[in-house]
N, C-alpha and C. Protein backbone atom coordinates (compact mmCIF):
# COMPACT_ATOMS: atom_id res chain seq x y z
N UNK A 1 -38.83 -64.93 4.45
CA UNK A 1 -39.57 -63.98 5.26
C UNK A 1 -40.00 -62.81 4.38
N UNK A 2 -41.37 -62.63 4.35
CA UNK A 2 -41.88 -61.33 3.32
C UNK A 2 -41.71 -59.88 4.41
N UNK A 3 -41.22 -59.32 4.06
CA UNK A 3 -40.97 -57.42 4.79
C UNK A 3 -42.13 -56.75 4.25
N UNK A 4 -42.90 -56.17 5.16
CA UNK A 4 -43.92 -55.59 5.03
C UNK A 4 -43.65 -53.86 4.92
N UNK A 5 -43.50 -53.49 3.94
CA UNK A 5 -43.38 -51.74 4.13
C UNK A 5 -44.11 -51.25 4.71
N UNK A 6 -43.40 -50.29 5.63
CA UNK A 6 -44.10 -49.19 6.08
C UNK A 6 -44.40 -48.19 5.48
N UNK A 7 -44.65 -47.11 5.83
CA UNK A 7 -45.38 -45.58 5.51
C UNK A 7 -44.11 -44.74 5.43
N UNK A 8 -42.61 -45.39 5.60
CA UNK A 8 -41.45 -44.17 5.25
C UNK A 8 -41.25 -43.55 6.82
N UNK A 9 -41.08 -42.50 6.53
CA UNK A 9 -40.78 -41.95 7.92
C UNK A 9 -39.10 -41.85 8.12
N UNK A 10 -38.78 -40.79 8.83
CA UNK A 10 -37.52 -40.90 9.39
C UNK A 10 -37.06 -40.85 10.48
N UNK A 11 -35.93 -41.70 10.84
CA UNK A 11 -35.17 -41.89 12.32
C UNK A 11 -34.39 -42.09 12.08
N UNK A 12 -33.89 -41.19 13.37
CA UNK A 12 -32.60 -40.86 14.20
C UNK A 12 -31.98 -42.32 15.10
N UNK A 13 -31.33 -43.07 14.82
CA UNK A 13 -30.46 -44.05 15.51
C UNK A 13 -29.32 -44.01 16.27
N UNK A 14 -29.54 -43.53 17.45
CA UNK A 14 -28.59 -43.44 18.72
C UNK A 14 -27.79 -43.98 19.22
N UNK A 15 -26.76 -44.90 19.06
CA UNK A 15 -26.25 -46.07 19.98
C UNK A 15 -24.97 -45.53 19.45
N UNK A 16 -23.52 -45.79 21.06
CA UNK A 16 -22.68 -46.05 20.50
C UNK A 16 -21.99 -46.80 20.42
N UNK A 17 -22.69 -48.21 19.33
CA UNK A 17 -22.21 -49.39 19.26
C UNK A 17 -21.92 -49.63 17.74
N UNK A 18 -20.98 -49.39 17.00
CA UNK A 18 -21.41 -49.41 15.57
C UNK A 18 -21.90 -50.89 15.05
N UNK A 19 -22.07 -51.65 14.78
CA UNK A 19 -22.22 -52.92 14.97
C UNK A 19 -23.88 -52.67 15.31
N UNK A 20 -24.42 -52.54 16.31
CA UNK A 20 -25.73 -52.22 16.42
C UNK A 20 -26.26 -51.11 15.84
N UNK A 21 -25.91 -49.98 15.48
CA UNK A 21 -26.29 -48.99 14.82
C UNK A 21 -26.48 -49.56 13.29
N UNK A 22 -25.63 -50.39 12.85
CA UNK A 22 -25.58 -50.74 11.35
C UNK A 22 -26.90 -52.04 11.44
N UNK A 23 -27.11 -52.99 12.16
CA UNK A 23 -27.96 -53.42 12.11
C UNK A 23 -30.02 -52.57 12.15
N UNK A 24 -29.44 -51.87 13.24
CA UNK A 24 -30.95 -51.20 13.44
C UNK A 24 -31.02 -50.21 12.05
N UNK A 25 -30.00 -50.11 11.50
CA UNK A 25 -30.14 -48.92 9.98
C UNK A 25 -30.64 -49.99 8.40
N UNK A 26 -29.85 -50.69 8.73
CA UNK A 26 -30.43 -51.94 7.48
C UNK A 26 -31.59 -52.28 7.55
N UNK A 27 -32.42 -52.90 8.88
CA UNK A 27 -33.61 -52.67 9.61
C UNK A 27 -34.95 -52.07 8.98
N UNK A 28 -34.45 -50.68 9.80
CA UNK A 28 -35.53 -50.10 9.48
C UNK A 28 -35.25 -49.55 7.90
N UNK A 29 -34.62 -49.06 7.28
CA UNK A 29 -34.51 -49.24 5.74
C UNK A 29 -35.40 -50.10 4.73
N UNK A 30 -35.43 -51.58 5.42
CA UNK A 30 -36.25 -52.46 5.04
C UNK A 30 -37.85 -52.26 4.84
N UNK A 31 -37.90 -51.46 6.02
CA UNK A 31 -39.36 -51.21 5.66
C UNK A 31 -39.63 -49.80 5.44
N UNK A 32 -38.76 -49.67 4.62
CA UNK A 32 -38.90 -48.16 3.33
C UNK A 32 -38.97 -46.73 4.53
N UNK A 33 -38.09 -46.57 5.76
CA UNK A 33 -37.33 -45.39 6.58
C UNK A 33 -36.34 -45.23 5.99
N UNK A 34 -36.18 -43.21 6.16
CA UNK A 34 -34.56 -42.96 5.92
C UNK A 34 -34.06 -42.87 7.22
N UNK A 35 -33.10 -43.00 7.00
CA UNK A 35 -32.54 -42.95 8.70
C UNK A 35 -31.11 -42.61 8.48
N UNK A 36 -30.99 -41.56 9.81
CA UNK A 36 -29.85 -40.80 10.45
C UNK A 36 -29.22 -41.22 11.45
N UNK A 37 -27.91 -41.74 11.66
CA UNK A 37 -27.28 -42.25 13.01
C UNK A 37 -26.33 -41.44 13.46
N UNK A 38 -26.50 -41.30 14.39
CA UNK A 38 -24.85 -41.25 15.59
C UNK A 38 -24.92 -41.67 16.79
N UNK A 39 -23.54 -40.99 17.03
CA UNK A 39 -22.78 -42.04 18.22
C UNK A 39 -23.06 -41.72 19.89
N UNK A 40 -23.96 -40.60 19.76
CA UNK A 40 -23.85 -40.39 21.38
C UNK A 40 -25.61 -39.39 21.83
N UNK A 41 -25.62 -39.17 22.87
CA UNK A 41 -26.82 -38.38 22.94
C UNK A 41 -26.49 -36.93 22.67
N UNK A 42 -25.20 -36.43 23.10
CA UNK A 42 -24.95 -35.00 22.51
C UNK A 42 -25.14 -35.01 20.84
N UNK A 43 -24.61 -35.39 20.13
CA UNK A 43 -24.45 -35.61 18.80
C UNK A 43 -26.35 -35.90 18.17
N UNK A 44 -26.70 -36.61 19.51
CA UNK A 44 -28.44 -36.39 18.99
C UNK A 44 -29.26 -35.38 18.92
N UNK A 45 -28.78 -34.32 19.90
CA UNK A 45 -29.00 -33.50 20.52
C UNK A 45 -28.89 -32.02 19.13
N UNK A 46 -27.30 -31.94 18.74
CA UNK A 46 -27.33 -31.14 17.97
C UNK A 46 -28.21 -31.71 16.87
N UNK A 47 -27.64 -32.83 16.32
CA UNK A 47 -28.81 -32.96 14.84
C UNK A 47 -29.79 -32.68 15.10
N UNK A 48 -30.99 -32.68 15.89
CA UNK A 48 -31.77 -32.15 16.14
C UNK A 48 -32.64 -30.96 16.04
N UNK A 49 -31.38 -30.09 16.03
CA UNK A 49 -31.25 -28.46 16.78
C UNK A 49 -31.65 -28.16 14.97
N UNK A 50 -31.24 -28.93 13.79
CA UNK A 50 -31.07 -28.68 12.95
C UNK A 50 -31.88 -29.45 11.45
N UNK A 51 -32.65 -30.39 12.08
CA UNK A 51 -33.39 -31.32 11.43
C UNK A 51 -34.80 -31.97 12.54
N UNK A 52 -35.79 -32.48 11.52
CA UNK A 52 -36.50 -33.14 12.18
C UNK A 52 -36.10 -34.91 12.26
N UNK A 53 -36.72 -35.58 13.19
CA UNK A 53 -36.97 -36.88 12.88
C UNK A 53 -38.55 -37.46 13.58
N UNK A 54 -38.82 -38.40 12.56
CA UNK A 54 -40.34 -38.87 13.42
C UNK A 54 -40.19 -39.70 14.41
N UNK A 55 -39.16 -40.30 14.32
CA UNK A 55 -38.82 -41.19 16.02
C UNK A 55 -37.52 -41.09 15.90
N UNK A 56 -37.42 -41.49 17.44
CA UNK A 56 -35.80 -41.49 17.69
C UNK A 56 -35.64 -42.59 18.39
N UNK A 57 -34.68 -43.55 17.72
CA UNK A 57 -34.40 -44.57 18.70
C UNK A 57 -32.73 -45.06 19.47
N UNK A 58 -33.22 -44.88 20.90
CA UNK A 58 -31.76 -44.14 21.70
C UNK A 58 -31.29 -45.54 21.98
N UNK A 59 -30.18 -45.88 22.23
CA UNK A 59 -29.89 -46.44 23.36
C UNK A 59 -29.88 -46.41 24.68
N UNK A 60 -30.04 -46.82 25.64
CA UNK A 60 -30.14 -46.84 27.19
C UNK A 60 -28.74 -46.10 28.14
N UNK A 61 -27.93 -47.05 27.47
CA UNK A 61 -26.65 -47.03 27.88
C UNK A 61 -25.36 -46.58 26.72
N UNK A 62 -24.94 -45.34 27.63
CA UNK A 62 -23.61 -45.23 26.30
C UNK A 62 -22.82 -44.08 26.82
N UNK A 63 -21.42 -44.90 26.61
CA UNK A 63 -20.25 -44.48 26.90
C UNK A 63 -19.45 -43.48 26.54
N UNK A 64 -18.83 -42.30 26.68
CA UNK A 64 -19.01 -41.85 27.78
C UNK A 64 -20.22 -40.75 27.44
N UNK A 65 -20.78 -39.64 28.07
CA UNK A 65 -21.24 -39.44 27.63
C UNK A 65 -22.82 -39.21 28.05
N UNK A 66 -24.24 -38.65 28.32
CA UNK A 66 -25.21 -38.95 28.45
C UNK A 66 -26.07 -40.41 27.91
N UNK A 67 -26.91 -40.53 29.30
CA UNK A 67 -27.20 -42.00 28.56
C UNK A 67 -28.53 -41.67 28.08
N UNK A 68 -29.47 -42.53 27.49
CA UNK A 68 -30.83 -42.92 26.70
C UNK A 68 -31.65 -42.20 27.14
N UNK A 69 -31.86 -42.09 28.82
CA UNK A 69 -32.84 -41.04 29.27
C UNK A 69 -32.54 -39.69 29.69
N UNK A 70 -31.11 -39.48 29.88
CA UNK A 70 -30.94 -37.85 29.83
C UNK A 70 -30.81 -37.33 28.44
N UNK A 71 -30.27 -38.22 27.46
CA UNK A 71 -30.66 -37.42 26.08
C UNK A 71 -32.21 -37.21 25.73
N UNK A 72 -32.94 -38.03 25.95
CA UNK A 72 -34.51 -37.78 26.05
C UNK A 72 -35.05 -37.06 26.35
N UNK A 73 -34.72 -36.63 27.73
CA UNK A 73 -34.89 -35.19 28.57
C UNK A 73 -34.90 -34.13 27.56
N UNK A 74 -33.18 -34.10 27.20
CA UNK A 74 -32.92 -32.75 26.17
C UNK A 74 -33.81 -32.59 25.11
N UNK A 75 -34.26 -33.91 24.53
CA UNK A 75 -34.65 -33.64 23.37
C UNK A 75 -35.90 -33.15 23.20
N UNK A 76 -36.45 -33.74 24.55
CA UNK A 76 -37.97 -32.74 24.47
C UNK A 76 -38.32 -31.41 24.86
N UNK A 77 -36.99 -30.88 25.39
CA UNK A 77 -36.89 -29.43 25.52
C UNK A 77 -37.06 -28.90 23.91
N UNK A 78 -36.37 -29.41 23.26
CA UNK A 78 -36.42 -29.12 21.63
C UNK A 78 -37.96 -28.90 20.70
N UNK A 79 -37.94 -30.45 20.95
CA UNK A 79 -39.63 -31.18 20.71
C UNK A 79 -40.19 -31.73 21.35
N UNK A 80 -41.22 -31.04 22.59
CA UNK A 80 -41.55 -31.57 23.40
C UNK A 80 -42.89 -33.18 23.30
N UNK A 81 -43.09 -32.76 22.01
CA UNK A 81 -44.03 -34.01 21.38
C UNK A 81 -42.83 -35.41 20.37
N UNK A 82 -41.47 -35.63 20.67
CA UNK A 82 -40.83 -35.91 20.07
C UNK A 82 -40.93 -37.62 20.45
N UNK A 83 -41.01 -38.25 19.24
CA UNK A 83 -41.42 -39.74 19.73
C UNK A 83 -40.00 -40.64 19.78
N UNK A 84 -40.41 -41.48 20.82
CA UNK A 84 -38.93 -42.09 21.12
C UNK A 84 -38.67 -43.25 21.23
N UNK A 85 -38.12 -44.35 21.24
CA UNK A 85 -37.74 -45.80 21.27
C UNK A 85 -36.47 -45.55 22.74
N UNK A 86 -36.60 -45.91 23.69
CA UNK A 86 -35.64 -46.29 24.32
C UNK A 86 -35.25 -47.94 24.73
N UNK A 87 -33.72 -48.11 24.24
CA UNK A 87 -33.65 -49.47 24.41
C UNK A 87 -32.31 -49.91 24.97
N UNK A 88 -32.01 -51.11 25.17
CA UNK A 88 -31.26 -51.97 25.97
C UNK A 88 -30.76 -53.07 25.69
N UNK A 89 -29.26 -53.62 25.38
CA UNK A 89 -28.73 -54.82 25.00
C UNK A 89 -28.18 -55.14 26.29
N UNK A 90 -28.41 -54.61 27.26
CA UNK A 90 -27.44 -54.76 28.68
C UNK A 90 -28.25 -55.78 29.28
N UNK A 91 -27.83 -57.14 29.75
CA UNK A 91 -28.77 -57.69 30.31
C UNK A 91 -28.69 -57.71 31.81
């Protein structure tokens, strides 16, 4: 399989699944992103307060804790133009 680079860019990786966080980080790496993870939407919330990212990609669901779309909420209080991935392994 040939990996097509992207344009770089950085994201924020939300989930608290480590196991899925390490996959979506190898990932996007591949196509030449730096990328920042943690474990919860608070924890997204501060990095934030203190860095940029060009997307953010949340999880839906996560324990305990705010889920995918109330951290979203917050974050566009921050950056209200802030681009986002919301997603779902829950079937």
């Amino acid at each position: 399989m040939e990996v097509i680079p992207g344009n770089g860019g950085h994201v924020l990786v939300v989930d608290d699944e480590p196991q899925l966080v390490d996959i979506a980080k190898q990932s996007l790496e591949l196509f030449g992103c730096s990328v920042a993870t943690v474990k919860s939407g608070e924890e997204a919330i501060a990095y934030l307060q203190n860095n940029k990212a060009d997307l953010v990609l949340l999880d839906m669901l996560m324990d305990p804790g705010m889920n995918g779309r109330e951290t979203y909420g917050q974050i566009v209080k921050i950056y209200p133009r802030q681009r986002a991935i919301v997603v779902s392994g829950y079937s």
